[in-house]
C-alpha atoms as a PDB file:
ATOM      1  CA  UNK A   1      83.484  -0.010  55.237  1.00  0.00           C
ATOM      2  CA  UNK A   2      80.354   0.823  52.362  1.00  0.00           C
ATOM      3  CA  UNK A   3      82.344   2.222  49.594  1.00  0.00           C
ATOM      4  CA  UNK A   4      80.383   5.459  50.318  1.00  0.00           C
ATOM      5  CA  UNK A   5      81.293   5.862  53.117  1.00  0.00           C
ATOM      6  CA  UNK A   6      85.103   5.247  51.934  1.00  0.00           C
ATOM      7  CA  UNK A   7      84.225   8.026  48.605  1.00  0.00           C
ATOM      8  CA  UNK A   8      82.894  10.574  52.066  1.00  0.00           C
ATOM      9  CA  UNK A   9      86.085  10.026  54.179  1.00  0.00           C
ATOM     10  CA  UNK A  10      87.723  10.368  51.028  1.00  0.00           C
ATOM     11  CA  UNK A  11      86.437  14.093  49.919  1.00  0.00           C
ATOM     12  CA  UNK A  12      86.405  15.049  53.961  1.00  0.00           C
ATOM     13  CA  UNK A  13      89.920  14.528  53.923  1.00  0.00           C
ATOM     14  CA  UNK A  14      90.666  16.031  50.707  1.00  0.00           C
ATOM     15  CA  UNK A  15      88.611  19.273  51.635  1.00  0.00           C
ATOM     16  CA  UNK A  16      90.159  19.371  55.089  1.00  0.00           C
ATOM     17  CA  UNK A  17      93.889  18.903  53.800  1.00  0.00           C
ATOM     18  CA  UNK A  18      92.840  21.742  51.541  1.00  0.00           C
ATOM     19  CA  UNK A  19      91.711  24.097  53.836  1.00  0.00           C
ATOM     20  CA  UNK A  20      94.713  23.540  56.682  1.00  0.00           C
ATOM     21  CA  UNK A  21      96.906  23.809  53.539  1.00  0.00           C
ATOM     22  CA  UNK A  22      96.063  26.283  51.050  1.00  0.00           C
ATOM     23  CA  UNK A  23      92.845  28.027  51.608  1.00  0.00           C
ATOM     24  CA  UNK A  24      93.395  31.902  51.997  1.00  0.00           C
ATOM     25  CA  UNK A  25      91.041  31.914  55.390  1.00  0.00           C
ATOM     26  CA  UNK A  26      93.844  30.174  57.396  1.00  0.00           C
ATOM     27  CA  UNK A  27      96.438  32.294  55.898  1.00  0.00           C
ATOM     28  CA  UNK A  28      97.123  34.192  59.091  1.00  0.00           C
ATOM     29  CA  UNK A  29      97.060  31.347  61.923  1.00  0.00           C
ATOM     30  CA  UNK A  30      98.983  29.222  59.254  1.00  0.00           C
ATOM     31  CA  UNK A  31     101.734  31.800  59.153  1.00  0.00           C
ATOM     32  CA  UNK A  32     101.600  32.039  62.458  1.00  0.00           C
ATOM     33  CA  UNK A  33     102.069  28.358  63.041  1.00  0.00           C
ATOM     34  CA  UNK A  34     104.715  28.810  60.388  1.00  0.00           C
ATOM     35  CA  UNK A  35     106.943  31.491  62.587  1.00  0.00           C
ATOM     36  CA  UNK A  36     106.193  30.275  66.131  1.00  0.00           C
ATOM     37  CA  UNK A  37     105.668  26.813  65.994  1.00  0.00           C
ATOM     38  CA  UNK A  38     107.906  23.479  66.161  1.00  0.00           C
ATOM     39  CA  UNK A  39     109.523  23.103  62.631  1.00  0.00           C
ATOM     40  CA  UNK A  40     108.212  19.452  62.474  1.00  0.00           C
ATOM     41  CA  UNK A  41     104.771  21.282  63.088  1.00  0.00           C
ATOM     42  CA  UNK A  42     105.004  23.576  60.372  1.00  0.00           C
ATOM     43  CA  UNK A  43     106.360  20.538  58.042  1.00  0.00           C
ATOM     44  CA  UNK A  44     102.943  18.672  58.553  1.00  0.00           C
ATOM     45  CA  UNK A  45     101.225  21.794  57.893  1.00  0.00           C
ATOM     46  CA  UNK A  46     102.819  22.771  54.582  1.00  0.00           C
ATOM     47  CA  UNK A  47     103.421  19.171  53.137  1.00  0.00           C
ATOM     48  CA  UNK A  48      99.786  18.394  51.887  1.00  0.00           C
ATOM     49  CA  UNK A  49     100.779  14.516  51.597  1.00  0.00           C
ATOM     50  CA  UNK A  50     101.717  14.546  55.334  1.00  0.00           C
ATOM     51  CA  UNK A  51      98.749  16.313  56.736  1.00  0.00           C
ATOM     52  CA  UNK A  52      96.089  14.523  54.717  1.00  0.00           C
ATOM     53  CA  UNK A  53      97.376  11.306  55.766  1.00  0.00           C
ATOM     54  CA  UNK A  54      96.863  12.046  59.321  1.00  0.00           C
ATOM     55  CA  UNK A  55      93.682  13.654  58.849  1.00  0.00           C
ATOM     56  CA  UNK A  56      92.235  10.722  56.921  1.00  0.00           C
ATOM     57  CA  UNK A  57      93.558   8.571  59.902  1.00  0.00           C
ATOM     58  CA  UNK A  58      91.475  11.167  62.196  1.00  0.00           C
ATOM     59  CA  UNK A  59      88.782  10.516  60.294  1.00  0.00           C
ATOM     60  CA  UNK A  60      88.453   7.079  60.340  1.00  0.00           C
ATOM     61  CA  UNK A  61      89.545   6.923  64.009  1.00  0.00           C
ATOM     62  CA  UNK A  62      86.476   9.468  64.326  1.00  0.00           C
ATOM     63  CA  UNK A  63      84.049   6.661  62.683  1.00  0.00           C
ATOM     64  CA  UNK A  64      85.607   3.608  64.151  1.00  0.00           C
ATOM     65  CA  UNK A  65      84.924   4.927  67.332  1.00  0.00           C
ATOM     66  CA  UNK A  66      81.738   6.835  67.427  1.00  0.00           C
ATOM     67  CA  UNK A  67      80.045   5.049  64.490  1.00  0.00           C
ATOM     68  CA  UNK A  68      78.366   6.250  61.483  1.00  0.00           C
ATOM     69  CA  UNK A  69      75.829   8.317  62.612  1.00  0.00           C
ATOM     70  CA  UNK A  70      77.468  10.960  65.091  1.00  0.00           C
ATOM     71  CA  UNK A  71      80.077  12.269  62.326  1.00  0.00           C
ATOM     72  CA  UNK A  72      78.220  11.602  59.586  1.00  0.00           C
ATOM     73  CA  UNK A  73      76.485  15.298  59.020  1.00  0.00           C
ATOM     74  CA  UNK A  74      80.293  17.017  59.316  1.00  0.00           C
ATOM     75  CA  UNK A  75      81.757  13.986  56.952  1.00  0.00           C
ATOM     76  CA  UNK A  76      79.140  14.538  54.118  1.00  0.00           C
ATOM     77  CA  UNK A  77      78.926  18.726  54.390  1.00  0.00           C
ATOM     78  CA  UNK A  78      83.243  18.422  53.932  1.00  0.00           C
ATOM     79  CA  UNK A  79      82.204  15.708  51.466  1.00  0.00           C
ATOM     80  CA  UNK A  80      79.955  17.891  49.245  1.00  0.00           C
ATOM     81  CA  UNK A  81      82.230  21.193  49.752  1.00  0.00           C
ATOM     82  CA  UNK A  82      85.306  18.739  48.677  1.00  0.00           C
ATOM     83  CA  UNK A  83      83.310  17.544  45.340  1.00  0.00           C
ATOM     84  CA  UNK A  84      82.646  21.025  44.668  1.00  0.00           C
ATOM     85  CA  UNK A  85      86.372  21.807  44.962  1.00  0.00           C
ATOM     86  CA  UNK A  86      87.188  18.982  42.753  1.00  0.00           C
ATOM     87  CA  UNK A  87      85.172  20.539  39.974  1.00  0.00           C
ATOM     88  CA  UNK A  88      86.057  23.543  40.264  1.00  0.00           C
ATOM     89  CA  UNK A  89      89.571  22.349  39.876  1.00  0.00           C
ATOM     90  CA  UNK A  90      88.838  20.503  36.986  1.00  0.00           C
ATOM     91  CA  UNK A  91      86.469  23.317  35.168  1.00  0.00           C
ATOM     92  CA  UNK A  92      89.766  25.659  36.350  1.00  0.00           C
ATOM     93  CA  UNK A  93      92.204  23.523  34.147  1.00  0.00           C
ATOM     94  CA  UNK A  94      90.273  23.226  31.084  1.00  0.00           C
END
């Protein structure tokens, strides 16, 4: 795997575990999945060490399988959007 490709899987997942896991636009169905849901389910959900594991695996499933090209506009937009949380982040702490 090029190592950008490895540094775009790598922000994908980040931004993805994010949004499943903290980002106030899934607070409803995430409570939801919270109340009605499996408890194991809602375990994955809230444990952001446990849901971005499996979503990394997704996403390199995702390339492994199709190839480069067909994910490759999705990877890099969830790429860019997780840089731009990392900064924000680190502009945030400072």
């Amino acid at each position: 795997m090029p190592p950008w490709l490895f540094l775009a899987l790598s922000l994908a997942a980040y931004r993805l575990t994010r949004l499943i896991n903290e980002d106030s636009i899934l607070d409803a169905p995430r409570s939801w999945v919270y109340r009605h849901a499996p408890r194991l389910v809602a375990e994955l959900i809230a444990c952001p060490f446990c849901i971005g594991f499996w979503l990394a695996g997704g996403l390199v499933l995702a390339v492994d399988l199709y190839g480069i090209s067909v994910p490759l506009p999705i990877v890099v937009w969830l790429s860019v959007a997780g840089g731009a949380g990392l900064v924000y982040e680190f502009r945030r702490v400072e």
